[in-house]
Each structure stands twice: as structure tokens, then as C-alpha cells.
PDB file of N, CA and C in Angstrom:
ATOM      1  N   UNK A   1     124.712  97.385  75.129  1.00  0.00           N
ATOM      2  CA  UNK A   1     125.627  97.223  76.256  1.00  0.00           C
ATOM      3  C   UNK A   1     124.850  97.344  77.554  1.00  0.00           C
ATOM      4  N   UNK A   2     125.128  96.741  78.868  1.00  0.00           N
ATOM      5  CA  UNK A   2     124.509  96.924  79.576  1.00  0.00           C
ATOM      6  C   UNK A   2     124.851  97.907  80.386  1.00  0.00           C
ATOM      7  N   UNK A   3     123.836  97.720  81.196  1.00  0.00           N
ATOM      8  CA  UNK A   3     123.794  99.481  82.391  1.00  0.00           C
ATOM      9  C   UNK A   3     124.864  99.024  83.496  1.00  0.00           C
ATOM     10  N   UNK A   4     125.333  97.925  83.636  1.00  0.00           N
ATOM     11  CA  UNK A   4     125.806  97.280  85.129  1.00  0.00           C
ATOM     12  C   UNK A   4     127.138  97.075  85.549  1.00  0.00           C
ATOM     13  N   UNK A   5     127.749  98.187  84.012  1.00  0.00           N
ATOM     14  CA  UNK A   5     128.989  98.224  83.940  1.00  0.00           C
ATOM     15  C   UNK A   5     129.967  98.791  85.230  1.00  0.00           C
ATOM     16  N   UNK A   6     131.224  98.020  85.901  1.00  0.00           N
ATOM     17  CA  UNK A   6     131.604  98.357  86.650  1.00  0.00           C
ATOM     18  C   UNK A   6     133.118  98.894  86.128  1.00  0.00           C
ATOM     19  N   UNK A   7     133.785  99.853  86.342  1.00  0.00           N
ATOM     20  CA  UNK A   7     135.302 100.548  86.336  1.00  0.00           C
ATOM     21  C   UNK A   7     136.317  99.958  87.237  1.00  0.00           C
ATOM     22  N   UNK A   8     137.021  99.807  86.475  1.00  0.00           N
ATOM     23  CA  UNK A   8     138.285  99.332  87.279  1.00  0.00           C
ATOM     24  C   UNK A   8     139.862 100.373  86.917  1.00  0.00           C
ATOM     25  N   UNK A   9     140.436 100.853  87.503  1.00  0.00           N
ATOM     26  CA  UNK A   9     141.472 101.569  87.322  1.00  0.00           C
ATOM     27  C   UNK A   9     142.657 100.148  87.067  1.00  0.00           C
ATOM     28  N   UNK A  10     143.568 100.827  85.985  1.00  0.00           N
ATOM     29  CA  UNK A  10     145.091  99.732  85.932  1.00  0.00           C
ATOM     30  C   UNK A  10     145.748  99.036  86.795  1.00  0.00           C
ATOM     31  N   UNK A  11     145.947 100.074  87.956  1.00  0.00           N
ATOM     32  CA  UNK A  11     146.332  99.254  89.128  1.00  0.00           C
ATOM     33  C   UNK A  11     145.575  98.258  89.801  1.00  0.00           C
ATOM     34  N   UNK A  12     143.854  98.251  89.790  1.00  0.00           N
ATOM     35  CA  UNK A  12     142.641  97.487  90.344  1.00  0.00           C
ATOM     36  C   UNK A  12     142.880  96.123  89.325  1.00  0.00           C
ATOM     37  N   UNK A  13     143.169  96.325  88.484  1.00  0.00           N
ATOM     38  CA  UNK A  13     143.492  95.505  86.752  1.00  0.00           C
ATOM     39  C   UNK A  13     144.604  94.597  87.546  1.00  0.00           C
ATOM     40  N   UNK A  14     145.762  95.483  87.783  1.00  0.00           N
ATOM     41  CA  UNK A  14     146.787  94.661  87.854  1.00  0.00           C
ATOM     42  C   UNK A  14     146.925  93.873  89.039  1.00  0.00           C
ATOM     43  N   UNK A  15     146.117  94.187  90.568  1.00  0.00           N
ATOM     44  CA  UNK A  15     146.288  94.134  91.464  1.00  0.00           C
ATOM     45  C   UNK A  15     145.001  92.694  91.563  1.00  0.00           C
ATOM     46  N   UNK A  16     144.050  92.499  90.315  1.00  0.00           N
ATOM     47  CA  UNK A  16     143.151  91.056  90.407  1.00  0.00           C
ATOM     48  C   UNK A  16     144.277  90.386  89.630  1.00  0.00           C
ATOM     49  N   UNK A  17     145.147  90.719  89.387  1.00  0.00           N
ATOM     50  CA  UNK A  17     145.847  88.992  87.859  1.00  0.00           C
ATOM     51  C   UNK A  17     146.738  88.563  88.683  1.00  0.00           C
ATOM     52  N   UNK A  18     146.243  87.274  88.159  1.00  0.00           N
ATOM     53  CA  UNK A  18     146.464  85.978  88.737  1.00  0.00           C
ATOM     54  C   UNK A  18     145.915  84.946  89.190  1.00  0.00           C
ATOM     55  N   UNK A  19     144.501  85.825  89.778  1.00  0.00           N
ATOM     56  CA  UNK A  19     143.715  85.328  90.843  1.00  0.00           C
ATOM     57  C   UNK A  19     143.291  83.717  89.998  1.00  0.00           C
ATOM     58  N   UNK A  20     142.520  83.254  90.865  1.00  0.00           N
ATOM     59  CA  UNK A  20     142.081  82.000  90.633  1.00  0.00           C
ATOM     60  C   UNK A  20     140.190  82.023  89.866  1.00  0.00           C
ATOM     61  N   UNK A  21     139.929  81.745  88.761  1.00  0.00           N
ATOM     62  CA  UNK A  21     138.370  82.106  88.641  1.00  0.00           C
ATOM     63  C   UNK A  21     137.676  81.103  88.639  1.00  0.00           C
ATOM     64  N   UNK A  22     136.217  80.741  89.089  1.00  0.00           N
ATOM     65  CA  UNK A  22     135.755  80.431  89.270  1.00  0.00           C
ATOM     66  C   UNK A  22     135.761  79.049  89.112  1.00  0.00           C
ATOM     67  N   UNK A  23     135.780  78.676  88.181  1.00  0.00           N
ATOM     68  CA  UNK A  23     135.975  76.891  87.875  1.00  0.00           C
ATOM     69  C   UNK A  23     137.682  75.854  88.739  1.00  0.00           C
ATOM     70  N   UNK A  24     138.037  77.239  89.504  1.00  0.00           N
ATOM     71  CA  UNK A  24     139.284  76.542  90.190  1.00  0.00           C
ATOM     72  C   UNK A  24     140.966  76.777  89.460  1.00  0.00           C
ATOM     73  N   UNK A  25     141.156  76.839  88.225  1.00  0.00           N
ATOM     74  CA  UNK A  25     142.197  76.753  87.363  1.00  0.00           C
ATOM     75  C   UNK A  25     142.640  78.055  87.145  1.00  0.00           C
ATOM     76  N   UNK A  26     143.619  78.419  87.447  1.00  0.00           N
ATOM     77  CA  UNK A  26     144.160  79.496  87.524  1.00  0.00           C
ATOM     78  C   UNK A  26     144.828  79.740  85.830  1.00  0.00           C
ATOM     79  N   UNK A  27     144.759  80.910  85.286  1.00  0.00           N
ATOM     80  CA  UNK A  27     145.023  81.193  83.473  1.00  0.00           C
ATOM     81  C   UNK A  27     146.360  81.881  83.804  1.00  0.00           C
ATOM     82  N   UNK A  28     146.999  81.087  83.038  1.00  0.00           N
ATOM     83  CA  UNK A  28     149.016  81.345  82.894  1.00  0.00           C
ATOM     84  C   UNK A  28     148.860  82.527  81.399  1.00  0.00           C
ATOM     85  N   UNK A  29     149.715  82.882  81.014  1.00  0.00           N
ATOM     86  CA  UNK A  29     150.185  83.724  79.613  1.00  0.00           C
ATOM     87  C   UNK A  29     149.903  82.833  78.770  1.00  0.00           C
ATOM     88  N   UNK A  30     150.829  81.655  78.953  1.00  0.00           N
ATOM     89  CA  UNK A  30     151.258  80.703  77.755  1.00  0.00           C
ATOM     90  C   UNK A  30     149.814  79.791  77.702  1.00  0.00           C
ATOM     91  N   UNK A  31     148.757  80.002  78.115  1.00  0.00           N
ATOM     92  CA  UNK A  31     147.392  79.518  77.955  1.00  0.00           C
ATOM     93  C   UNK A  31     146.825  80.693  77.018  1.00  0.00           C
ATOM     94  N   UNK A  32     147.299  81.436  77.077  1.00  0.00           N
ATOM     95  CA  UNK A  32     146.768  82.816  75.979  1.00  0.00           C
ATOM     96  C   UNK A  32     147.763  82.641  74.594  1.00  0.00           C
ATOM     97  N   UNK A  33     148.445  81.699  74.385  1.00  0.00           N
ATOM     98  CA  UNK A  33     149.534  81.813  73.232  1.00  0.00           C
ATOM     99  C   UNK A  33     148.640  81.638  71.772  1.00  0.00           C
ATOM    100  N   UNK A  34     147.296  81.268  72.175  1.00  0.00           N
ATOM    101  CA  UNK A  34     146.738  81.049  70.368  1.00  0.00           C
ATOM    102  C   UNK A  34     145.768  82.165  70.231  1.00  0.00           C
ATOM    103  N   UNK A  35     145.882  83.225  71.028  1.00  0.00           N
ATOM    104  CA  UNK A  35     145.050  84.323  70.603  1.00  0.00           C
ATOM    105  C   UNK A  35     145.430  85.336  70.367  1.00  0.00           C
ATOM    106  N   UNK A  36     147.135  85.351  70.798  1.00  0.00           N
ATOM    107  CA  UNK A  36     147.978  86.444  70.644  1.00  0.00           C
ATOM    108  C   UNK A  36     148.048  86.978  69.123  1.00  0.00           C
ATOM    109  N   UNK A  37     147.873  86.146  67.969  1.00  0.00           N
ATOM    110  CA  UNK A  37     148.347  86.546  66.384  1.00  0.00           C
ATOM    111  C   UNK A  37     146.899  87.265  66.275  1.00  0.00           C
ATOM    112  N   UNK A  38     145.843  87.295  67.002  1.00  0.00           N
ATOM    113  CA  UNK A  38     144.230  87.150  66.428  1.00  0.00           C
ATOM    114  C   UNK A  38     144.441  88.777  66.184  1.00  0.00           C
ATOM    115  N   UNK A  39     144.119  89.277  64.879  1.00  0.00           N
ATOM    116  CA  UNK A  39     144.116  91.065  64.929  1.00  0.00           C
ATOM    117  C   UNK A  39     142.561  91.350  65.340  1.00  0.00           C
ATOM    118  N   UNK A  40     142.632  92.811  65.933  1.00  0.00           N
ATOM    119  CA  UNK A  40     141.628  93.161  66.535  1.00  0.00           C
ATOM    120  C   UNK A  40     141.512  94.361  66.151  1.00  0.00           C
ATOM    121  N   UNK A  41     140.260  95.892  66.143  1.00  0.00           N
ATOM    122  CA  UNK A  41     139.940  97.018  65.646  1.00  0.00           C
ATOM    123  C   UNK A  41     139.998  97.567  66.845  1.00  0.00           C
ATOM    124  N   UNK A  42     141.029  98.612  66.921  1.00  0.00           N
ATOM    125  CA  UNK A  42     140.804  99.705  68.050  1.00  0.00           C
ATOM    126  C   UNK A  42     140.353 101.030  67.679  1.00  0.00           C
ATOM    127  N   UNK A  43     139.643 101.538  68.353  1.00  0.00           N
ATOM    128  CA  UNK A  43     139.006 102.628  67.693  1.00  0.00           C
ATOM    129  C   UNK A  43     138.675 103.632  68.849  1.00  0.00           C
ATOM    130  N   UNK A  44     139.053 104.991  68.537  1.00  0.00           N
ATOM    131  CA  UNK A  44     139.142 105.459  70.010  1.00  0.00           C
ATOM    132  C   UNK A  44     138.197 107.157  69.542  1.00  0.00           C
ATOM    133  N   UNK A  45     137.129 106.919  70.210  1.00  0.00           N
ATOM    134  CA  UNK A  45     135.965 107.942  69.827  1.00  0.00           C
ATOM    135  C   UNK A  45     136.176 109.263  70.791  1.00  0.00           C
ATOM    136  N   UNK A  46     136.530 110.476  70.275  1.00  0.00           N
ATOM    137  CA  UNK A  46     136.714 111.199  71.015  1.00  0.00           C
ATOM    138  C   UNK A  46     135.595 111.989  71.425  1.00  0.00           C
ATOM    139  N   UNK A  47     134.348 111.976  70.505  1.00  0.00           N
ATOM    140  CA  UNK A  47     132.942 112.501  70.759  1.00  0.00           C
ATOM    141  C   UNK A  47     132.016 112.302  69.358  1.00  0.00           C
ATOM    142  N   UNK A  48     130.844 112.429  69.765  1.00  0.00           N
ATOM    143  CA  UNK A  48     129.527 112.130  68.635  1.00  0.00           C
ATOM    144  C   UNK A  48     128.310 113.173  68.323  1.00  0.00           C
ATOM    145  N   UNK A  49     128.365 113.840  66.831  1.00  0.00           N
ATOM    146  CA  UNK A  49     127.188 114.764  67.112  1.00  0.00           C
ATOM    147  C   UNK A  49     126.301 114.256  66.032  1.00  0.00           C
ATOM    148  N   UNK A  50     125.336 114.443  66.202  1.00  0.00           N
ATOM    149  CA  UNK A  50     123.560 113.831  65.538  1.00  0.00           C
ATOM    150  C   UNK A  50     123.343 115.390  64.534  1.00  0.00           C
ATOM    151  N   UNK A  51     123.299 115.131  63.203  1.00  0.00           N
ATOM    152  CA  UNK A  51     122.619 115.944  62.468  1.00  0.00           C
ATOM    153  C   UNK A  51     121.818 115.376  61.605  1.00  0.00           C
ATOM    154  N   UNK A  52     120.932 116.105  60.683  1.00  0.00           N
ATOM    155  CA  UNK A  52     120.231 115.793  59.823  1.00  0.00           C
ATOM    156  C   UNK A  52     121.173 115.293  58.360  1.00  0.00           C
ATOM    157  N   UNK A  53     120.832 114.868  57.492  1.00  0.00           N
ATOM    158  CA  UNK A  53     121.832 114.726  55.868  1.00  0.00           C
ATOM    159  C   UNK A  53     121.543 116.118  55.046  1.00  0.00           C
ATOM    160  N   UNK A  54     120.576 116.601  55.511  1.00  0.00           N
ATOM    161  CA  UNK A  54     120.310 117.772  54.406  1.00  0.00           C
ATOM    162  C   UNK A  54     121.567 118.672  55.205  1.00  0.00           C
ATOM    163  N   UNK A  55     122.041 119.178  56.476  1.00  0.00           N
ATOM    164  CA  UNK A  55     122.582 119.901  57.164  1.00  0.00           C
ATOM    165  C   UNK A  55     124.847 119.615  56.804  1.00  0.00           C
ATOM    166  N   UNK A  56     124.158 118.014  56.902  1.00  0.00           N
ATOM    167  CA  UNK A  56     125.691 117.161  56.689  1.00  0.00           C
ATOM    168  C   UNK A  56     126.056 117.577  54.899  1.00  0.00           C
ATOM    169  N   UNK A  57     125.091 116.987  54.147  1.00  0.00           N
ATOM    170  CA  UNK A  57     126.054 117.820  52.998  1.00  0.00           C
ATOM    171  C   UNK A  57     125.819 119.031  53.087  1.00  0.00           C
ATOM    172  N   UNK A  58     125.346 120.403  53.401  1.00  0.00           N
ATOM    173  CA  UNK A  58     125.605 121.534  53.488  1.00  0.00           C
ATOM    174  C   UNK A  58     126.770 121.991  54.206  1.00  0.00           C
ATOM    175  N   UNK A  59     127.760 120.794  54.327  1.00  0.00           N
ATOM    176  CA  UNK A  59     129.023 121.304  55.252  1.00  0.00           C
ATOM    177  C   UNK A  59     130.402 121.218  54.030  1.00  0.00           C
ATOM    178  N   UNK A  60     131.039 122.335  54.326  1.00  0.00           N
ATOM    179  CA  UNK A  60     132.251 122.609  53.126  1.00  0.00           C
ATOM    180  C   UNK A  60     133.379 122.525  54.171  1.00  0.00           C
ATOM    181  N   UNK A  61     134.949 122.563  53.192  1.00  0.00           N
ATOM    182  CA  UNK A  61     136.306 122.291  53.864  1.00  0.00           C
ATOM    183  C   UNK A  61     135.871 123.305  54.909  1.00  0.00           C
ATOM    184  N   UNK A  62     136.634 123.256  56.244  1.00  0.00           N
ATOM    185  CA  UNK A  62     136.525 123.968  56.993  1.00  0.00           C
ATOM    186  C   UNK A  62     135.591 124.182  58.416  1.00  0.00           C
ATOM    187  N   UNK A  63     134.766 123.608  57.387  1.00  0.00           N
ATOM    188  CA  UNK A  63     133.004 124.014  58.762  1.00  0.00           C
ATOM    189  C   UNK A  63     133.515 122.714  59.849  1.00  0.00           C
ATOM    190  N   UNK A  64     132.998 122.978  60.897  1.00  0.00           N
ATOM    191  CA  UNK A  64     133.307 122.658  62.594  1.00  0.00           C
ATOM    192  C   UNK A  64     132.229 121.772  63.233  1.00  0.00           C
ATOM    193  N   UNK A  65     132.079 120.852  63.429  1.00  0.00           N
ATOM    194  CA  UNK A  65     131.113 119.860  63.917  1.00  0.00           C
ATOM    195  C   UNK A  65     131.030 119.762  65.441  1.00  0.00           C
ATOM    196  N   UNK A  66     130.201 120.422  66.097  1.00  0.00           N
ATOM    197  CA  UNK A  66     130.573 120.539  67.710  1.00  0.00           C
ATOM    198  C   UNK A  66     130.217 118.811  68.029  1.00  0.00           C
ATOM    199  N   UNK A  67     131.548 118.543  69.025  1.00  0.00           N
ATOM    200  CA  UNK A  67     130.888 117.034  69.977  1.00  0.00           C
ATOM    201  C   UNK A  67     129.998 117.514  70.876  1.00  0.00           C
ATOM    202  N   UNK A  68     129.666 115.803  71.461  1.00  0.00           N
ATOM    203  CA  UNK A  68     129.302 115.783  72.991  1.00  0.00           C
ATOM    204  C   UNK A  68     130.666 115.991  74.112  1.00  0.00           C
ATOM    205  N   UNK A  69     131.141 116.157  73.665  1.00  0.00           N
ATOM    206  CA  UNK A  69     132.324 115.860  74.936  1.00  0.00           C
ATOM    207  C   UNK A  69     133.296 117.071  75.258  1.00  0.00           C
ATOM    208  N   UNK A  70     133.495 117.843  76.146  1.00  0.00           N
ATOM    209  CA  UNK A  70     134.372 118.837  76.765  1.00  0.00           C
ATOM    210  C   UNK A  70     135.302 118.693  76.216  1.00  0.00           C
ATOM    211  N   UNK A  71     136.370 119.677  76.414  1.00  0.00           N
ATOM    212  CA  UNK A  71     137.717 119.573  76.363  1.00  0.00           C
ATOM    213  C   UNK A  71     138.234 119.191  77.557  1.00  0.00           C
ATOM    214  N   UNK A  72     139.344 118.054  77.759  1.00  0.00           N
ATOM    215  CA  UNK A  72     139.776 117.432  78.890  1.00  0.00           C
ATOM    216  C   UNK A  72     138.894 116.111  79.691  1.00  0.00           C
ATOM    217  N   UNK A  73     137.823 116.346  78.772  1.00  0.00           N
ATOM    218  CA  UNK A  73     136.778 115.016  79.077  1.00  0.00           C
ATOM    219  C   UNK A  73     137.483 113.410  78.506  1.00  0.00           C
ATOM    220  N   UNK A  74     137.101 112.657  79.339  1.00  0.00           N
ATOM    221  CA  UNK A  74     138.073 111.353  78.799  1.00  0.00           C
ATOM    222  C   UNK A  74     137.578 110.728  77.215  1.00  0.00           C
ATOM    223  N   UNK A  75     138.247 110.033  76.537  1.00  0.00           N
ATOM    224  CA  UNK A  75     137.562 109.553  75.041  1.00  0.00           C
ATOM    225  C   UNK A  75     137.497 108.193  75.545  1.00  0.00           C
ATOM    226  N   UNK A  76     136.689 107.685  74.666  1.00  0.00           N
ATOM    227  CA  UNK A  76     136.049 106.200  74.789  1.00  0.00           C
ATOM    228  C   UNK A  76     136.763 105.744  74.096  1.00  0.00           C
ATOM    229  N   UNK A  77     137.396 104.223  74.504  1.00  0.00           N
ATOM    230  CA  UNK A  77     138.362 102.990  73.398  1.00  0.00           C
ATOM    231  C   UNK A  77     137.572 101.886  73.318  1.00  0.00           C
ATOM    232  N   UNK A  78     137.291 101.549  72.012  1.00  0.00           N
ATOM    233  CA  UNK A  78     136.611 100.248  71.758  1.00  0.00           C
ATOM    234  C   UNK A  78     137.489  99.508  71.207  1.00  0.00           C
ATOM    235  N   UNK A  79     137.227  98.007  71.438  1.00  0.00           N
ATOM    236  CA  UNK A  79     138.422  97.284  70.672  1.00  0.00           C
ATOM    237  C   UNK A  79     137.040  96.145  70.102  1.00  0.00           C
ATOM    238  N   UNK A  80     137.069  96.218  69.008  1.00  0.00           N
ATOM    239  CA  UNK A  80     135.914  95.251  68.017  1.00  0.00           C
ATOM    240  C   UNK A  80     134.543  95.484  68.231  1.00  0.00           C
ATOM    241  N   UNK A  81     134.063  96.924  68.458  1.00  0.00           N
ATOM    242  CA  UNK A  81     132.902  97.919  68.611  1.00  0.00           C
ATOM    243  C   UNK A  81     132.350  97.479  70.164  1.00  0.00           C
ATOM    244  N   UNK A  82     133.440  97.171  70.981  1.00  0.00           N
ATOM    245  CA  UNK A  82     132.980  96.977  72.420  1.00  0.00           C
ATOM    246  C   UNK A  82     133.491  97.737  73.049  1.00  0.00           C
ATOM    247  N   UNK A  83     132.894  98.400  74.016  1.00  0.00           N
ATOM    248  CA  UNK A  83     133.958  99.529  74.927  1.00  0.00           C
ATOM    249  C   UNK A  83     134.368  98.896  76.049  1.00  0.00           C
ATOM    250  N   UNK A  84     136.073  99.115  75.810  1.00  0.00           N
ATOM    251  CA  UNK A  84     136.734  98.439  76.866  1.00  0.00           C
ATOM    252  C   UNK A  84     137.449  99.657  77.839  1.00  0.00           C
ATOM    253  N   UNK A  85     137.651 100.376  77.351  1.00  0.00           N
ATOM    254  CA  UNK A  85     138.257 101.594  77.963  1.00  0.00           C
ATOM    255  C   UNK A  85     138.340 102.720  78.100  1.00  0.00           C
ATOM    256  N   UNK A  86     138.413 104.236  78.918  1.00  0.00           N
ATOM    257  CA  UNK A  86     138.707 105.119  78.970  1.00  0.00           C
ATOM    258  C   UNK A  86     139.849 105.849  78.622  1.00  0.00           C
ATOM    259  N   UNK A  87     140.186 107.086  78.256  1.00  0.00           N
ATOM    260  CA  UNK A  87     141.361 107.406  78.202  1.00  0.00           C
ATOM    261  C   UNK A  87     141.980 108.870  77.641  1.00  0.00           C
ATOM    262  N   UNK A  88     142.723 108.909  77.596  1.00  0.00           N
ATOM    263  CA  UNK A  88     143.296 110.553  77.355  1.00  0.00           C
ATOM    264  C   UNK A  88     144.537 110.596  75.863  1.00  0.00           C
ATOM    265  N   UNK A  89     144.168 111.716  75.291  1.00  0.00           N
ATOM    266  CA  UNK A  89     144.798 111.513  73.692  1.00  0.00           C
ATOM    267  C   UNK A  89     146.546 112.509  74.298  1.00  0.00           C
ATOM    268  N   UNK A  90     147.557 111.563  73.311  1.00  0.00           N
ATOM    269  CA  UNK A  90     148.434 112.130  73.894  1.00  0.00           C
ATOM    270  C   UNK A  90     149.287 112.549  72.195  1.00  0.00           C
ATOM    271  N   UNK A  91     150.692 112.969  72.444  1.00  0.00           N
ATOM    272  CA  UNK A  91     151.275 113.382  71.117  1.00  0.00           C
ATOM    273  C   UNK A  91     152.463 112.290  71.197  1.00  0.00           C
ATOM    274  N   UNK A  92     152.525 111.323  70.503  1.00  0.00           N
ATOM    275  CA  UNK A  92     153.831 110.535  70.347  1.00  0.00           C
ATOM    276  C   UNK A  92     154.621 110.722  68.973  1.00  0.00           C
ATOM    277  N   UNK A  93     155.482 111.483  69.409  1.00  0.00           N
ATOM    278  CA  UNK A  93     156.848 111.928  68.366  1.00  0.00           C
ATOM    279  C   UNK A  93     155.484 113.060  67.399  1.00  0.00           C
ATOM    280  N   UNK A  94     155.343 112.657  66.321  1.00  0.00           N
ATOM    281  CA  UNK A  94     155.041 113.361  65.698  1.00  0.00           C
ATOM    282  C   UNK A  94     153.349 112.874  65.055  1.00  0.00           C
ATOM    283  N   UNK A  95     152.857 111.864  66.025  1.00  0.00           N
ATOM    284  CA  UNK A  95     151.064 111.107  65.951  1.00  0.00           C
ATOM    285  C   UNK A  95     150.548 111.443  66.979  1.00  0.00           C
ATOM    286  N   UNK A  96     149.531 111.038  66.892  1.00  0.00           N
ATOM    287  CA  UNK A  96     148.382 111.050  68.182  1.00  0.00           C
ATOM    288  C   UNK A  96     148.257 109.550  68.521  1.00  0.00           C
ATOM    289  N   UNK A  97     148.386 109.699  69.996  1.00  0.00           N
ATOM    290  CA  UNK A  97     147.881 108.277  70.757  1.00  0.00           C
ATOM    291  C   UNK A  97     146.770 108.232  71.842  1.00  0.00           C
ATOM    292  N   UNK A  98     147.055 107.392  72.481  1.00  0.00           N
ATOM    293  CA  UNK A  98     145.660 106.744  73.532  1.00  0.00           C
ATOM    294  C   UNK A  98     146.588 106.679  74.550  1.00  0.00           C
ATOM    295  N   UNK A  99     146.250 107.280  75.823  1.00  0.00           N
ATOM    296  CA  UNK A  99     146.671 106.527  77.088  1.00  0.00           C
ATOM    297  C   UNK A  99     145.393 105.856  77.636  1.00  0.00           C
ATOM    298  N   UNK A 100     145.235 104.829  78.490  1.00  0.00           N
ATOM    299  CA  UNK A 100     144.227 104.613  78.871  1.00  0.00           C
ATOM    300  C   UNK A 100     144.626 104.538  80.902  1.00  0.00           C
ATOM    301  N   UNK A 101     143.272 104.915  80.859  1.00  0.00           N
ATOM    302  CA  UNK A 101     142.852 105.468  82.299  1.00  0.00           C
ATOM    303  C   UNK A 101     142.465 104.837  83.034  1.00  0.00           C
ATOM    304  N   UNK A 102     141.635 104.227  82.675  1.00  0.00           N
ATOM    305  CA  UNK A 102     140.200 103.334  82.948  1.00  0.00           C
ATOM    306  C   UNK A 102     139.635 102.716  81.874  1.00  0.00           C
ATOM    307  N   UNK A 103     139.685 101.162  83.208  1.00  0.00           N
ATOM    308  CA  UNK A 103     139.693  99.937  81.842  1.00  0.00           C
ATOM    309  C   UNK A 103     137.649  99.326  82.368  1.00  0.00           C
ATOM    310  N   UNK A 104     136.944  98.885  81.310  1.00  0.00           N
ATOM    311  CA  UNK A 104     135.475  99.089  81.677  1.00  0.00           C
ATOM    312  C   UNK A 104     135.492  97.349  81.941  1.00  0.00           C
ATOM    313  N   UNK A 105     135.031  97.244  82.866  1.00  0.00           N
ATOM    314  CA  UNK A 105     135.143  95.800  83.355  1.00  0.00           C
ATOM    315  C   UNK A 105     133.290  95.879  83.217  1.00  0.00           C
ATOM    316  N   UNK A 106     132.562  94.610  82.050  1.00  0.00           N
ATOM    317  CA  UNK A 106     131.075  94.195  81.626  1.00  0.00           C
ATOM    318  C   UNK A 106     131.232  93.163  82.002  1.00  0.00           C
ATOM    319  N   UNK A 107     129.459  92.691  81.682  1.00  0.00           N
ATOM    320  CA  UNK A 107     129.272  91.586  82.058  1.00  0.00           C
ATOM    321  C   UNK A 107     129.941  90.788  80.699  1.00  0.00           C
ATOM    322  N   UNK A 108     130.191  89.675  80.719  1.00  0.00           N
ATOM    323  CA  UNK A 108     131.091  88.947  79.434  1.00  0.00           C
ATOM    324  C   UNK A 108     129.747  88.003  79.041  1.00  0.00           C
ATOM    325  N   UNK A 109     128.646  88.175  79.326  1.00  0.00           N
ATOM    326  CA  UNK A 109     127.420  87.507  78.586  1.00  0.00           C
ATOM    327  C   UNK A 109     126.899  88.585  77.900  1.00  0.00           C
ATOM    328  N   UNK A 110     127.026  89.797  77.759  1.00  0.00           N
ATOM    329  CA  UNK A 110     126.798  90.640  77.079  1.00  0.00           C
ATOM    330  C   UNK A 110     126.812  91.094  75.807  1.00  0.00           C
TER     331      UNK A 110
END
């Protein structure tokens, strides 16, 4: 991934659509109608820790794997092992969900 990644908040999101891009032709919904069925992998990483395998099977029910990441620190959302977003884990009814915060605007040659 590259380093040159820029953040955009939802409202920054919502406040570019529409616009006109580059080649002149402005993109409607119903120009998005054949990608809508396409399924996609969301996957929402809340933190990552590096051990050895001799250490990893020495772990039984119970034992505790410290992350990289704080408590209250945002989790990363990938959708098809690309990170598209930021975001905060919430409780819906009786699951865990994703709000997202911050959406990661890359380069799309990437």
C-alpha cells in the first residue's frame, strides 16, 4: 500500500459526490447497477501481534494475546484485503459491529 494515503471524513465523502471527474462525465447510481450483486470480504482488524510458532502452540484455552492497538484506538476495515476505512466497534442488539469514522481515500493505481 502506499505511503500517500490521504483521509477523508463521511461528511468530506459526502460533500465530493457528484462532482464531475476528470474525463468530463459525471457517474449517476444507475451507472453502478452491475456491480451492486458483486459480493465483497469485509474484514475489520482490531489489532496484530507477531510471535514465534514454538510460543503460539504453547498457548491453551484462556491465555491472552496482547495487540498493537489501545483501548479506544480506532480498528482498521478492509474490504477485499484493501484498507478502506477506519472505525469504532459497536454492540448491535445482541453482535458486534463497525461504525466507520474515516474513510482512507489511495491512490486507485495502487
Amino acid at each position: 500500500m502506499a505511503d500517500d494515503k490521504e483521509s477523508l471524513t463521511l461528511t468530506e465523502l459526502e460533500a465530493n459526490a457528484g462532482e464531475t471527474p476528470k474525463d468530463g462525465q459525471q457517474v449517476t447510481a444507475s451507472d453502478l447497477d452491475a456491480v451492486y450483486g458483486i459480493p465483497v470480504e469485509v474484514a475489520a482488524v482490531l489489532g496484530k501481534a507477531e510471535m514465534q510458532v514454538s510460543h503460539l502452540l504453547k498457548l491453551g484455552r484462556g491465555a491472552v494475546i496482547e495487540l498493537d492497538r489501545k483501548v479506544g484506538e480506532a480498528i482498521d476495515i478492509y474490504v477485499n484485503n484493501r484498507l478502506v476505512a477506519r472505525g469504532e466497534v459497536v454492540v448491535v442488539e445482541d453482535r458486534l459491529g463497525i461504525t466507520m469514522t474515516e474513510i482512507i481515500k489511495s491512490d486507485r493505481n495502487s
